[in-house]
Each structure stands twice: as structure tokens, then as C-alpha cells.
N, C-alpha and C. Protein backbone atom coordinates (compact mmCIF):
# COMPACT_ATOMS: atom_id res chain seq x y z
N UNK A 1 -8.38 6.08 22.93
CA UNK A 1 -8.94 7.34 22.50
C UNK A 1 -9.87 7.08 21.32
N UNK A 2 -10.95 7.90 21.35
CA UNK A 2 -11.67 7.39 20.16
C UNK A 2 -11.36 7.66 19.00
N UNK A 3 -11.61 7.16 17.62
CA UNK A 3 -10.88 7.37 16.73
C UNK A 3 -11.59 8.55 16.23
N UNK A 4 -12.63 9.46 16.61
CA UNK A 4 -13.01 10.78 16.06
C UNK A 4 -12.52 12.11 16.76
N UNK A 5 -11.38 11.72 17.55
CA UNK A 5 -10.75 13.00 18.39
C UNK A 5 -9.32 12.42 18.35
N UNK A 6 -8.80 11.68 17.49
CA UNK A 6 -7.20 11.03 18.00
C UNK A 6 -6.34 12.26 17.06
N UNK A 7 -5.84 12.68 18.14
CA UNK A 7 -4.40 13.20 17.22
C UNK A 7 -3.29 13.21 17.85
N UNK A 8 -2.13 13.52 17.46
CA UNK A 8 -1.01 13.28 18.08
C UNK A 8 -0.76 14.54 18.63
N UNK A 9 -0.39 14.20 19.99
CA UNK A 9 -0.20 15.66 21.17
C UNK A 9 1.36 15.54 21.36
N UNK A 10 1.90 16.37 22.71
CA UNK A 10 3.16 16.62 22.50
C UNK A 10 3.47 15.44 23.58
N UNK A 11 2.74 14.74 24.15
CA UNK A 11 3.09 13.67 25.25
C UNK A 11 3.10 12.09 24.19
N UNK A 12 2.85 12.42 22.99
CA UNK A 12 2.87 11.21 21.94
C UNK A 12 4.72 11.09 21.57
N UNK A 13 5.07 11.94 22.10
CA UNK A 13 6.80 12.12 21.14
C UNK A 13 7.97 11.98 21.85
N UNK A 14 8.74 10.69 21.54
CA UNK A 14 9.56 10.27 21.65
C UNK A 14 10.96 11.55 21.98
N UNK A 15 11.48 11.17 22.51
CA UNK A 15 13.32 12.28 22.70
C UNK A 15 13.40 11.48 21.57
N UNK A 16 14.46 11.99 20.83
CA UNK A 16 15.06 11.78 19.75
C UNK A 16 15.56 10.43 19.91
N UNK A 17 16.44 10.22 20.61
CA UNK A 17 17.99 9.25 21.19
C UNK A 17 16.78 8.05 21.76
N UNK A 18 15.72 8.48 22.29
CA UNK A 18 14.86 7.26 22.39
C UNK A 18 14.21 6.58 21.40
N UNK A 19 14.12 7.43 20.14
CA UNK A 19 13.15 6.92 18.86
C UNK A 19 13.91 6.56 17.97
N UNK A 20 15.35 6.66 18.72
CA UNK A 20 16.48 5.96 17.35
C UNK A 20 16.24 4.66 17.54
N UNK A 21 16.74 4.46 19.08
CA UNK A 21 16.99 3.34 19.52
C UNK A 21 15.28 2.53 18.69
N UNK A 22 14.21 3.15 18.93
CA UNK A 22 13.56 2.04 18.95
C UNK A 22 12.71 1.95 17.57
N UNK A 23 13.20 3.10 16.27
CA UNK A 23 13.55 3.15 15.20
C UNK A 23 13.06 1.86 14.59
N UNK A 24 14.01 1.22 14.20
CA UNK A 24 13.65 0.01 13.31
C UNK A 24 12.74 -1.01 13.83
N UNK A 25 12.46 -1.14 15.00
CA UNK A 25 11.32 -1.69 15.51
C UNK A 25 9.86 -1.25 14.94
N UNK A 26 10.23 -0.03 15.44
CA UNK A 26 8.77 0.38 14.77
C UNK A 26 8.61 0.47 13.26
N UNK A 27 9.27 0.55 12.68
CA UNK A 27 9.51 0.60 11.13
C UNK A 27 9.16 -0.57 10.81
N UNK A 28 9.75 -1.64 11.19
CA UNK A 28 9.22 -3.16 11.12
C UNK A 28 7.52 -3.50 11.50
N UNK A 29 7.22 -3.00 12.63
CA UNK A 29 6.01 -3.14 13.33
C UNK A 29 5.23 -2.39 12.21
N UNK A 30 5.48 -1.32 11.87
CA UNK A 30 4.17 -0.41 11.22
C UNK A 30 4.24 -1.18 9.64
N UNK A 31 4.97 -1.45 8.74
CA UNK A 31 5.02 -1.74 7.69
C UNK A 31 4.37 -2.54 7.38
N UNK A 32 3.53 -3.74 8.29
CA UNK A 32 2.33 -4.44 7.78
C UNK A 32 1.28 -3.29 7.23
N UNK A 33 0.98 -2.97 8.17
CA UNK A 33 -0.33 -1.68 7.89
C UNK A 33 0.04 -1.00 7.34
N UNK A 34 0.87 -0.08 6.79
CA UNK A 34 1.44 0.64 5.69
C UNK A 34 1.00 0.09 3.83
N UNK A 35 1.66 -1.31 4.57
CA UNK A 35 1.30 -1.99 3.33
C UNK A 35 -0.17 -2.19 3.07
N UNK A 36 -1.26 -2.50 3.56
CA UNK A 36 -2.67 -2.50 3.51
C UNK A 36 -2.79 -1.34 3.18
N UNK A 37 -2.19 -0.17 3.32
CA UNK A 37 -3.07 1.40 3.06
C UNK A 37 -2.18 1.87 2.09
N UNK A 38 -1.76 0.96 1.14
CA UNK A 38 -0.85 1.69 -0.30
C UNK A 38 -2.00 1.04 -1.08
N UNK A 39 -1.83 2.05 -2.14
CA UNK A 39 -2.92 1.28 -3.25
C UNK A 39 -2.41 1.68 -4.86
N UNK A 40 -1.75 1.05 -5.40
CA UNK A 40 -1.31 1.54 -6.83
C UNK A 40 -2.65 1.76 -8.05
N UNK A 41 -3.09 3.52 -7.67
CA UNK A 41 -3.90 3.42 -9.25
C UNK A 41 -3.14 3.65 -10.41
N UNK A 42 -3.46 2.43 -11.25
CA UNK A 42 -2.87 2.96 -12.47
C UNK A 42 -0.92 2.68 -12.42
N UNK A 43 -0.07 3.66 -13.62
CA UNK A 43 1.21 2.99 -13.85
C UNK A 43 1.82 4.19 -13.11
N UNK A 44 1.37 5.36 -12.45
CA UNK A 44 2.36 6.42 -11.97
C UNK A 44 1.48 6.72 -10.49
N UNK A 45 -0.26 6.66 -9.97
CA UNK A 45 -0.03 6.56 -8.70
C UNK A 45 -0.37 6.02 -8.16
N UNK A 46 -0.21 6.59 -6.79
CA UNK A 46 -0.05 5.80 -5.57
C UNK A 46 -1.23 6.51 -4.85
N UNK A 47 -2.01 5.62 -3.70
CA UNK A 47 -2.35 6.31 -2.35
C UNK A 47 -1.80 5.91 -1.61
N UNK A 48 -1.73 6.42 -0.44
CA UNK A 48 -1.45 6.12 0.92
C UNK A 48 -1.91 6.90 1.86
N UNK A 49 -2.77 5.47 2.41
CA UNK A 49 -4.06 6.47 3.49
C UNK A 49 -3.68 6.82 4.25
N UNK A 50 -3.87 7.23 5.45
CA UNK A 50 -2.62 7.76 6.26
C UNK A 50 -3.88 7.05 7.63
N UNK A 51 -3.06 7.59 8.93
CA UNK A 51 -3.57 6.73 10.06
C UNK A 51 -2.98 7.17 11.33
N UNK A 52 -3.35 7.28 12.40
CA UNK A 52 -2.46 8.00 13.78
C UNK A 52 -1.57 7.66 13.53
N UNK A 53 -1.22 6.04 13.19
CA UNK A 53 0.20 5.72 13.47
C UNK A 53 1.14 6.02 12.45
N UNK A 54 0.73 5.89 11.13
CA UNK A 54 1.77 6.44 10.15
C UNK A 54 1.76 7.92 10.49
N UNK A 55 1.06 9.13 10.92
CA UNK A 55 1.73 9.92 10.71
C UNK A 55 2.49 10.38 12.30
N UNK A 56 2.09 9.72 13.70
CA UNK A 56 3.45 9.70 14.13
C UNK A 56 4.70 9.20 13.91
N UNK A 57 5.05 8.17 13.08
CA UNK A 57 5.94 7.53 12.92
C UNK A 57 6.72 8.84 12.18
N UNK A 58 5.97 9.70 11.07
CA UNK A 58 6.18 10.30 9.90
C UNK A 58 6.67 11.58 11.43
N UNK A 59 6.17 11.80 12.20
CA UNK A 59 6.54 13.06 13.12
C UNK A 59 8.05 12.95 13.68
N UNK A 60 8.09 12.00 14.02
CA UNK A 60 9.52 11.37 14.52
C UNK A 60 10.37 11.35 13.68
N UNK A 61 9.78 10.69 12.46
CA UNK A 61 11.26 10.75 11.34
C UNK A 61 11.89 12.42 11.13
N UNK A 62 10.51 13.05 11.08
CA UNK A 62 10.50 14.57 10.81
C UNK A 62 11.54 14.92 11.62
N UNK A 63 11.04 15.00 13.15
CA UNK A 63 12.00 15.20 14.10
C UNK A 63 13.51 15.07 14.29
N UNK A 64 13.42 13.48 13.85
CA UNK A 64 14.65 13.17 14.11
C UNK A 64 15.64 13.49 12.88
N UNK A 65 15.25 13.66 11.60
CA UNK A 65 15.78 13.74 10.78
C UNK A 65 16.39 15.35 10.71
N UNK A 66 15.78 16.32 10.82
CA UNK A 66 15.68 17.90 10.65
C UNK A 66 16.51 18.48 12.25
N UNK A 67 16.39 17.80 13.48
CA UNK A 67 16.89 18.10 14.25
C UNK A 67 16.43 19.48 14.88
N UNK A 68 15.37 19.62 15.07
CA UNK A 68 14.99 21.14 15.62
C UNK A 68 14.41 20.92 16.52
N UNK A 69 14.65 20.54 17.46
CA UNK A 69 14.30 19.77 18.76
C UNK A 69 12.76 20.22 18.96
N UNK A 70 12.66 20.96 20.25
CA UNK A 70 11.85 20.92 20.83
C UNK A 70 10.70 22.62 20.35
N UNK A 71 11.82 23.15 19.17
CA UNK A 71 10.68 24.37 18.55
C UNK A 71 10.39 24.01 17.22
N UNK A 72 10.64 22.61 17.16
CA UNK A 72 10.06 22.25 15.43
C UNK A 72 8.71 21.39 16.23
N UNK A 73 8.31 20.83 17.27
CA UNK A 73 7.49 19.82 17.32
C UNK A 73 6.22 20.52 17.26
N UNK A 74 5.79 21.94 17.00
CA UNK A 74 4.24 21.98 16.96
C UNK A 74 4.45 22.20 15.90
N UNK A 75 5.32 22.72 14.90
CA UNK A 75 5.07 22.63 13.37
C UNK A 75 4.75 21.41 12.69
N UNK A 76 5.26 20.61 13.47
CA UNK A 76 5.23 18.90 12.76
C UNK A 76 3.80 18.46 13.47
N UNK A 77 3.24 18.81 14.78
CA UNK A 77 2.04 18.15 14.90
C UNK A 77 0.76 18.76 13.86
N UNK A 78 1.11 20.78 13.68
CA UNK A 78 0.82 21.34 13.00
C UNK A 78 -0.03 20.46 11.65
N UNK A 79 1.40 20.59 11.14
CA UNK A 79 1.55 20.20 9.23
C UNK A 79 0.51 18.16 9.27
N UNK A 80 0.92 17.51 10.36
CA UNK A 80 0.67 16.39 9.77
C UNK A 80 -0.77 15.52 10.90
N UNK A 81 -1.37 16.42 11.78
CA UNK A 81 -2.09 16.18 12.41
C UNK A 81 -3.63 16.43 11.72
N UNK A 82 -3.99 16.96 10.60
CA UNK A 82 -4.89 16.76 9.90
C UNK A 82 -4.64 15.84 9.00
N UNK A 83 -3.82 15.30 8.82
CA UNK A 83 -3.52 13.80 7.79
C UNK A 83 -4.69 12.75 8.66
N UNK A 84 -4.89 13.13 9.90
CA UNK A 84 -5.75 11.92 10.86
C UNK A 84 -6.93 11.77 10.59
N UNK A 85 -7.24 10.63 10.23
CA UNK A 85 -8.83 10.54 9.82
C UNK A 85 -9.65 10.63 11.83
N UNK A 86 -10.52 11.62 11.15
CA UNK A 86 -11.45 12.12 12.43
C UNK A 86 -12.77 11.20 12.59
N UNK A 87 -12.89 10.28 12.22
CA UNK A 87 -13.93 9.38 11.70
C UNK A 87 -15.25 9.39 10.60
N UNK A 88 -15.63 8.76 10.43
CA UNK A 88 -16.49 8.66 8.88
C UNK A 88 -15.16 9.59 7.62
N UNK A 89 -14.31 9.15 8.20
CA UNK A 89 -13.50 9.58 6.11
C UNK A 89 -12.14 8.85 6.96
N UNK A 90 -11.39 9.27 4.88
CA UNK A 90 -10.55 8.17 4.61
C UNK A 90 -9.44 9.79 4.48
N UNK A 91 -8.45 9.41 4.54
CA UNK A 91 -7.43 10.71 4.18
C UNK A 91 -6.35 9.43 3.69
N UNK A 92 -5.81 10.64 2.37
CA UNK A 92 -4.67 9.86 1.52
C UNK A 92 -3.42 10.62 1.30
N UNK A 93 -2.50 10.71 1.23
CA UNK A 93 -1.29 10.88 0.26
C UNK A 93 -1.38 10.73 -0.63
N UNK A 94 -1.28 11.47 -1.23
CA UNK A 94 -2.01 11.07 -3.35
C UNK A 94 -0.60 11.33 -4.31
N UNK A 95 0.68 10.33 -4.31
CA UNK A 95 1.76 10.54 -5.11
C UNK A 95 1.94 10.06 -6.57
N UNK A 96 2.07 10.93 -7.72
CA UNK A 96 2.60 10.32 -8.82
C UNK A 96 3.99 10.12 -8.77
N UNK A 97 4.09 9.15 -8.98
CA UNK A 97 5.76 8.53 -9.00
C UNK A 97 6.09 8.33 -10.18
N UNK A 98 6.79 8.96 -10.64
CA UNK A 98 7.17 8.71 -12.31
C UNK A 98 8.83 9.23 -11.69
N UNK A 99 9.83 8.03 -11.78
CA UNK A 99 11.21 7.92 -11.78
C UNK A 99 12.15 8.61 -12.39
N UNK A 100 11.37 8.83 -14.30
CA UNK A 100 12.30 9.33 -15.16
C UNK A 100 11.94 10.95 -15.24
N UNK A 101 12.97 11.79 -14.56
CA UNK A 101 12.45 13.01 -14.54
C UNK A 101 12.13 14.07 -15.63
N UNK A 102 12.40 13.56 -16.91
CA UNK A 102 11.77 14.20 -18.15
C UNK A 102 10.46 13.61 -18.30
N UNK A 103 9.96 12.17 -18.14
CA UNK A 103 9.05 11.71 -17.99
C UNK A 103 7.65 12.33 -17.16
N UNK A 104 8.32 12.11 -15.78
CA UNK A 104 7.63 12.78 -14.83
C UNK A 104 6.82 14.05 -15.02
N UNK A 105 8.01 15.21 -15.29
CA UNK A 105 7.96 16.76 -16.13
C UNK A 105 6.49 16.60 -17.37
N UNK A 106 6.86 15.31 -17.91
CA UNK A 106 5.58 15.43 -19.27
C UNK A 106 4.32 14.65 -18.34
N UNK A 107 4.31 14.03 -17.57
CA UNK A 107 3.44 13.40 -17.01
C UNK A 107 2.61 14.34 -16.07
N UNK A 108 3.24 14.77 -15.06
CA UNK A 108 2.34 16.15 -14.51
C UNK A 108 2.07 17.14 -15.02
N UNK A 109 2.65 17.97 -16.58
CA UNK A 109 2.57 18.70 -17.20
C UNK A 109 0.85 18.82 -17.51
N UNK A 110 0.71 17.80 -17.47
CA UNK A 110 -0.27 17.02 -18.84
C UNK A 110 -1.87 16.96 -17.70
N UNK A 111 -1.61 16.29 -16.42
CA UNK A 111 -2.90 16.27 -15.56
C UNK A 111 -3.25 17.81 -14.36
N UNK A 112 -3.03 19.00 -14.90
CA UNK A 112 -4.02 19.66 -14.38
C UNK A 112 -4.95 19.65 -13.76
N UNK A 113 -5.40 19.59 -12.47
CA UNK A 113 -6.34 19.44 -11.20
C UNK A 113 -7.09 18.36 -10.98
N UNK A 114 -5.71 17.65 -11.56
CA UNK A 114 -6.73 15.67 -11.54
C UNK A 114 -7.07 15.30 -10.00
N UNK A 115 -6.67 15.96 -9.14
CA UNK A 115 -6.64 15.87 -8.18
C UNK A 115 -8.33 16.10 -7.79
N UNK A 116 -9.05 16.59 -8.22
CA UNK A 116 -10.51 16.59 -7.99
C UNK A 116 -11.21 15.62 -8.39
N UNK A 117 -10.84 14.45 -9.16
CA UNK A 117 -11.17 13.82 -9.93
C UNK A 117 -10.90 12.04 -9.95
N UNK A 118 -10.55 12.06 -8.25
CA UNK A 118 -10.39 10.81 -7.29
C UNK A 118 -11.72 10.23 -6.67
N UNK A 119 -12.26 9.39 -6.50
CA UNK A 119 -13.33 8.91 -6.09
C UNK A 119 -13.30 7.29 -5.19
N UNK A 120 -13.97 7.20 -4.69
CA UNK A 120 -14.57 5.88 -3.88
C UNK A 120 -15.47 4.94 -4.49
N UNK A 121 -15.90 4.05 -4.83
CA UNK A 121 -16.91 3.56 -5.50
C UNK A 121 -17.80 2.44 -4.62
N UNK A 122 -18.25 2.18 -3.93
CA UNK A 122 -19.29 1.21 -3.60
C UNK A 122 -20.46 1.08 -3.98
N UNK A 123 -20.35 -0.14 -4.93
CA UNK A 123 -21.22 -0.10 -5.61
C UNK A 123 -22.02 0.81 -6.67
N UNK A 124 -23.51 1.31 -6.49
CA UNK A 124 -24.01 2.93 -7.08
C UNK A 124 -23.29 4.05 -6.20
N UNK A 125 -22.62 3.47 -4.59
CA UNK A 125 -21.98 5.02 -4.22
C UNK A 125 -20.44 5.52 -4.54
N UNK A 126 -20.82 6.98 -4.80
CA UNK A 126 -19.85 7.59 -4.66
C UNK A 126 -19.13 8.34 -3.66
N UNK A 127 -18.12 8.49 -3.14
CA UNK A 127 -17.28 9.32 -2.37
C UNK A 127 -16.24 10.06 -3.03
N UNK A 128 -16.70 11.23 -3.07
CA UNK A 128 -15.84 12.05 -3.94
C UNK A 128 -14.68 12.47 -2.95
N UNK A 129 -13.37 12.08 -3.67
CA UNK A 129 -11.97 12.63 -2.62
C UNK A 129 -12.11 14.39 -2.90
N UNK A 130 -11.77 14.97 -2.17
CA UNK A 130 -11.26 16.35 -2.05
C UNK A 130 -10.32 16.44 -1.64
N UNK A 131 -9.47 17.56 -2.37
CA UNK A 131 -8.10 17.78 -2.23
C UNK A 131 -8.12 19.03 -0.90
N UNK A 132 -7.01 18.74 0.07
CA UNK A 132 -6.82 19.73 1.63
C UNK A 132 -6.46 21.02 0.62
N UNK A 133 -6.78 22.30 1.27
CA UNK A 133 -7.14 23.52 1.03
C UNK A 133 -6.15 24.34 1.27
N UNK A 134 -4.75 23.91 1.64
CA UNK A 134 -3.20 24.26 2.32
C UNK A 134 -2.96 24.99 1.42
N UNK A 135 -3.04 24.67 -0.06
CA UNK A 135 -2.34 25.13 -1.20
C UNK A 135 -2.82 24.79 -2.57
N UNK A 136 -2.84 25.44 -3.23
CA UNK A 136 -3.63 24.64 -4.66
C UNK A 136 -2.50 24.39 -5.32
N UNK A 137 -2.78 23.36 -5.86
CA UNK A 137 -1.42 21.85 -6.03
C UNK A 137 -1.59 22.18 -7.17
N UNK A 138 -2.02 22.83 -8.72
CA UNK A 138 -2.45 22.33 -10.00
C UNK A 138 -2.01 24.14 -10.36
N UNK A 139 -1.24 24.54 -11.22
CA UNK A 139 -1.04 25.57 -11.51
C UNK A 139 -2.03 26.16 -12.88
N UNK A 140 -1.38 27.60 -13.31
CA UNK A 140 -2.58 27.66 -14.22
C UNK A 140 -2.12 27.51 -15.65
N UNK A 141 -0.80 26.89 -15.88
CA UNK A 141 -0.26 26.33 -16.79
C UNK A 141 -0.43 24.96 -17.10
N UNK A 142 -1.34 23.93 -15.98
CA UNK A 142 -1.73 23.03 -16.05
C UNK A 142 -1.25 21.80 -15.49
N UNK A 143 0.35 22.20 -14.93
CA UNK A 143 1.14 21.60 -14.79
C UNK A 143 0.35 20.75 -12.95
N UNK A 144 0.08 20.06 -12.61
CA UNK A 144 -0.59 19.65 -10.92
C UNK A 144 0.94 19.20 -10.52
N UNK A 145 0.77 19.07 -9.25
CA UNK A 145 1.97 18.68 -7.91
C UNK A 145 2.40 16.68 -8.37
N UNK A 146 3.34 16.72 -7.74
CA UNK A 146 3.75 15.20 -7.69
C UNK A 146 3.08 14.52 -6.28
N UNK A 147 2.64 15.76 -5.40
CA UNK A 147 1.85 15.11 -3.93
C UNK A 147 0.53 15.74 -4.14
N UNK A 148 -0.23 15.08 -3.58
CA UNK A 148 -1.41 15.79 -2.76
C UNK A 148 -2.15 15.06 -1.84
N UNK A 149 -2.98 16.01 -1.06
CA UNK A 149 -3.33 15.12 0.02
C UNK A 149 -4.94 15.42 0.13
N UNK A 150 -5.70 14.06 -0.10
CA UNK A 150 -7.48 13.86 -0.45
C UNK A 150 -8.09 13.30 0.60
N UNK A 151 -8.84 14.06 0.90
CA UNK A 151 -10.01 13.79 2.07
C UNK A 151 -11.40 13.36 1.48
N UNK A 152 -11.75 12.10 1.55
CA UNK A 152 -12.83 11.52 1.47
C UNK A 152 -14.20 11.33 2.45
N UNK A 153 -15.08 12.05 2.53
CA UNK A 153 -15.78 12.22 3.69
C UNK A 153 -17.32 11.50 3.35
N UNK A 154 -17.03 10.39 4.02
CA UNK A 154 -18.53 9.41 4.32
C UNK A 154 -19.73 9.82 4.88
N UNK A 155 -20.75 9.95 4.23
CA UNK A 155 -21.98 9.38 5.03
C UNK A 155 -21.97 8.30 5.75
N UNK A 156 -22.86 8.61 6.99
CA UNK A 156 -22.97 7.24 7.87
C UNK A 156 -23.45 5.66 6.97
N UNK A 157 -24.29 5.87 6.39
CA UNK A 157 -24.80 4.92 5.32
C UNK A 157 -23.52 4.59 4.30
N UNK A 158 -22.24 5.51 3.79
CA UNK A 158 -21.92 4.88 2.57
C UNK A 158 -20.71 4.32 4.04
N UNK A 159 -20.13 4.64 5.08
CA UNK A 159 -19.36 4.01 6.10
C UNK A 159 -19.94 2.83 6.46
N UNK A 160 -21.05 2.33 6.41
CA UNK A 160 -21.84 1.06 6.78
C UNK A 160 -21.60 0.52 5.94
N UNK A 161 -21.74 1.05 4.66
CA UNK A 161 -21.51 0.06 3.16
C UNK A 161 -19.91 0.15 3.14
N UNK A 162 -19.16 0.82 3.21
CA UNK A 162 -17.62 0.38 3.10
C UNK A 162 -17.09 -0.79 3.73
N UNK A 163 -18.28 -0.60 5.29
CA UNK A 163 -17.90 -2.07 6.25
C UNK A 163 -18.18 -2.92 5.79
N UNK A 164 -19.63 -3.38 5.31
CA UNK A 164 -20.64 -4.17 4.76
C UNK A 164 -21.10 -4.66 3.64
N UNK A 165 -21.17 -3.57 3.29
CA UNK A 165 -21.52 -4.36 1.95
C UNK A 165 -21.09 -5.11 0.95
N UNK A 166 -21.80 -6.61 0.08
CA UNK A 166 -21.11 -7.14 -0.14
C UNK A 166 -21.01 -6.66 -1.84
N UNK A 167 -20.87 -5.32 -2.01
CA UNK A 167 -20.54 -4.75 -3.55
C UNK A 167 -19.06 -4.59 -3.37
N UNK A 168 -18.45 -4.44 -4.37
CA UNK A 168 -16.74 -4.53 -4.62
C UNK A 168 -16.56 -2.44 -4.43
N UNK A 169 -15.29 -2.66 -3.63
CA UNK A 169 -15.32 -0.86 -3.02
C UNK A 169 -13.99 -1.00 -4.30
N UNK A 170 -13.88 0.02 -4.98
CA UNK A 170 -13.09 0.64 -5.97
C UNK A 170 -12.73 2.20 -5.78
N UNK A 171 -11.32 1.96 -6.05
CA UNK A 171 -10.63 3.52 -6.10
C UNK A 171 -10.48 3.99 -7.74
N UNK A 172 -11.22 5.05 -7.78
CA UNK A 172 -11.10 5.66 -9.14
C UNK A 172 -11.08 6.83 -9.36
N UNK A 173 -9.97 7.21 -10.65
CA UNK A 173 -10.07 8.35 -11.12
C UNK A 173 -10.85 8.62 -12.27
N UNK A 174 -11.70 9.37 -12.59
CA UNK A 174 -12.70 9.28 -13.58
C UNK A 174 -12.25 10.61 -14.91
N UNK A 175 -10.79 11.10 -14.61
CA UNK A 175 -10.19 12.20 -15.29
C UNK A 175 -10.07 11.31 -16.57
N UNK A 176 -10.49 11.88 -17.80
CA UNK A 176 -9.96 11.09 -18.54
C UNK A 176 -8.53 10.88 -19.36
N UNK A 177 -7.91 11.99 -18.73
CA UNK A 177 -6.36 11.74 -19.14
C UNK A 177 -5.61 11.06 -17.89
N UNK A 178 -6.43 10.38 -17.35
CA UNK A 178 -5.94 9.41 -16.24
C UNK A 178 -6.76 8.18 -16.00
N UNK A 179 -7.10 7.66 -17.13
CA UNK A 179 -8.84 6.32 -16.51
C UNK A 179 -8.07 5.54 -15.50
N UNK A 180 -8.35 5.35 -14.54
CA UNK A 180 -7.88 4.01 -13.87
C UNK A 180 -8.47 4.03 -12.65
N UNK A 181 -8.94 2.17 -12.37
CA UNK A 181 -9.59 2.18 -11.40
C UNK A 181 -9.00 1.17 -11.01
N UNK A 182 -8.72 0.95 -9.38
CA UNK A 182 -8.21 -0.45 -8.70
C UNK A 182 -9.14 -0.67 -7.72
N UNK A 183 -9.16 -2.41 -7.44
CA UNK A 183 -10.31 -2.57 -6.66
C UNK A 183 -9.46 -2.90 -5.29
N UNK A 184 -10.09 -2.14 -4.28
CA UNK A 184 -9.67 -2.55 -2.66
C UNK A 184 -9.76 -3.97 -2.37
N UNK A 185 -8.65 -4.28 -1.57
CA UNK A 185 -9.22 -6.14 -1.61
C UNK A 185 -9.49 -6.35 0.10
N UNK A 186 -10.22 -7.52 0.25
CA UNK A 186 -10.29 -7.36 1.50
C UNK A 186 -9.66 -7.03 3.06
N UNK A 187 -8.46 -7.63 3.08
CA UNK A 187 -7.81 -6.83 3.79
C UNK A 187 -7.33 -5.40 3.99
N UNK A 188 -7.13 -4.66 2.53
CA UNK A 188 -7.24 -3.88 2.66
C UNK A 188 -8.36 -2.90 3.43
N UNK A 189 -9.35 -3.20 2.63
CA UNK A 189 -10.77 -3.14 3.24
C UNK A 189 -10.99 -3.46 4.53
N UNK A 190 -10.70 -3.78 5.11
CA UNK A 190 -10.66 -3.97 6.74
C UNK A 190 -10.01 -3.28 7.48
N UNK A 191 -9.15 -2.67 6.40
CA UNK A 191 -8.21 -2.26 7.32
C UNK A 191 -8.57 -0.73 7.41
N UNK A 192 -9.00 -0.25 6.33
CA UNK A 192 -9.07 1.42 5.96
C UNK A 192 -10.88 1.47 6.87
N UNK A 193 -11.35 0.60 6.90
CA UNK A 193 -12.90 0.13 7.57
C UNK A 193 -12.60 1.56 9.43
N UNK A 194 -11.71 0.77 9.73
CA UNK A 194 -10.95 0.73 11.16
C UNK A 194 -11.26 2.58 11.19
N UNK A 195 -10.95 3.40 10.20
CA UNK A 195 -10.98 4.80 10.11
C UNK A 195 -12.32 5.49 10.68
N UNK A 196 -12.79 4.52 10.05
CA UNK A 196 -14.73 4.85 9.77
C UNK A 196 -15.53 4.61 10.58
């Protein structure tokens, strides 16, 4: 299927009792590529790009975990079938992970709608992430979400340069109560390429 129409339909989904069984297989199998599409910015987040296959895997767990058989499965293709990159963009999971929950509490307190404020860098280009439109994650106390989820949408030219070019591609937040930038490394880069 091409990767600008792939989403997960209801003939993609495992019976339950079949996706146990074959459960840790796939958990094993997907966790290479999982690992290529995590990216630690900074000391609290995380991305994680997402991809047909992580978010069927993520449908099944849904499934199997919640148990609502067969009238939970369009809510779950619903909720996680725009996680799919449609081609030319990148889609992320955008988590601050902060462990210590007083910590955490002062840590999201503090970044208010940093979530606009994610970017792509190749080279002079930019790709500005945008945050999905489900819900506004950032309250008006200032306090933003511990998730969110950023859609990065390429020009054909800056998708040629993500493949190609030989400038260094960087993930950055340019908030300044958050500076941090990490650089994609090549595999990674090859791998998030595959979207585009």
C-alpha cells in the first residue's frame, strides 16, 4: 500500500487470543524500529515518531488490554489512525517524562504551549512541528500536558533534503525555557526518510 493512503482498517486486526499468542514476537520484531524513532530532546523529552506499524501494534495492545472486543475497534482505529504519517511529514508522540511527580508538577507547570515551539532543522530549513487540534494540551494557567502529538509537514524540496542532503537534520525546541537541540543520526535518518 502506498505510504500516502496506509492506515489501519478493520481486516489489519488480530482476535485477541491470536495477538497474545503472537504478542512477544512482535514486540521483539518492532523494537528495532521503535528504537530508531525515539529521540531524547534534552533531560525530560522524548519523541516518538510513530509509523503504521507502531500504531497497530499500539491498536492491539489497546484491544487486548481494555477488552471491548469488537465495539471498541473503530474507536481505536479512530483515536490512533491519524498518528500515520500520510507522506511528506513526520508525526510524533511528544512525552515529558519527568519520574519525580513533584518534579514533573514544577516542570510542566513552567512550559506553557511549548508544544508550538518544536522544529526540524536541515540545514537553513525549517519544519515547524504542529501540535494535532484534538484538544489544546497547554492550559491558561500555563501548566502544558505530559503528551502531545506534532505533525511536521514537508515540502517536497525540504523531503528531498531530509533524504539527501548532506547538512546535519536536527530536532529542536527553540522555547527558551526549554533550549535543546539533538541531532538525528543516520540511521535514524533513514529510517524516519521511509515516511516521506
Amino acid at each position: 500500500m502506498p505510504v500516502a493512503t496506509r492506515q489501519v482498517t478493520r481486516d489489519d486486526i488480530l482476535p485477541d487470543a491470536e495477538f497474545r499468542l503472537q504478542r512477544k514476537d512482535r514486540r521483539a520484531a518492532l523494537l528495532p524500529r521503535k528504537s530508531l524513532r525515539r529521540i531524547a530532546l534534552g533531560p525530560w523529552c522524548t519523541f516518538y515518531f510513530e509509523c503504521f506499524e507502531t500504531m497497530l501494534f499500539q491498536i492491539q495492545e489497546m484491544l487486548l488490554i481494555e477488552k471491548g472486543g469488537e465495539a471498541q475497534i473503530a474507536d481505536e482505529l479512530a483515536a490512533y489512525n491519524p498518528l500515520i504519517p500520510q507522506g511528506n511529514e513526520l508525526i510524533a508522540t511528544v512525552m515529558f517524562e519527568v519520574d519525580d511527580p513533584v518534579r514533573r508538577a514544577r516542570v510542566l507547570a513552567g512550559l506553557g504551549r511549548v508544544e508550538h515551539r518544536f522544529e526540524i532543522r536541515i540545514g537553513a530549513e525549517r519544519v515547524k512541528g504542529v501540535p494535532e487540534d484534538d484538544a489544546e494540551r497547554s492550559r491558561e494557567d500555563g501548566k502544558t500536558s505530559a503528551v502531545h502529538f506534532l505533525r511536521f509537514a514537508f515540502t517536497a524540496e525540504q523531503a528531498q533534503a531530509f533524504r539527501e542532503s548532506p547538512e546535519p537534520v536536527i530536532l529542536a525546541c527553540d522555547d527558551p525555557r526549554y533550549l535543546h537541540m539533538a541531532g538525528i543520526g543516520p540511521e535514524t535518518r533513514a529510517e524516519l526518510a521511509a515516511d516521506l
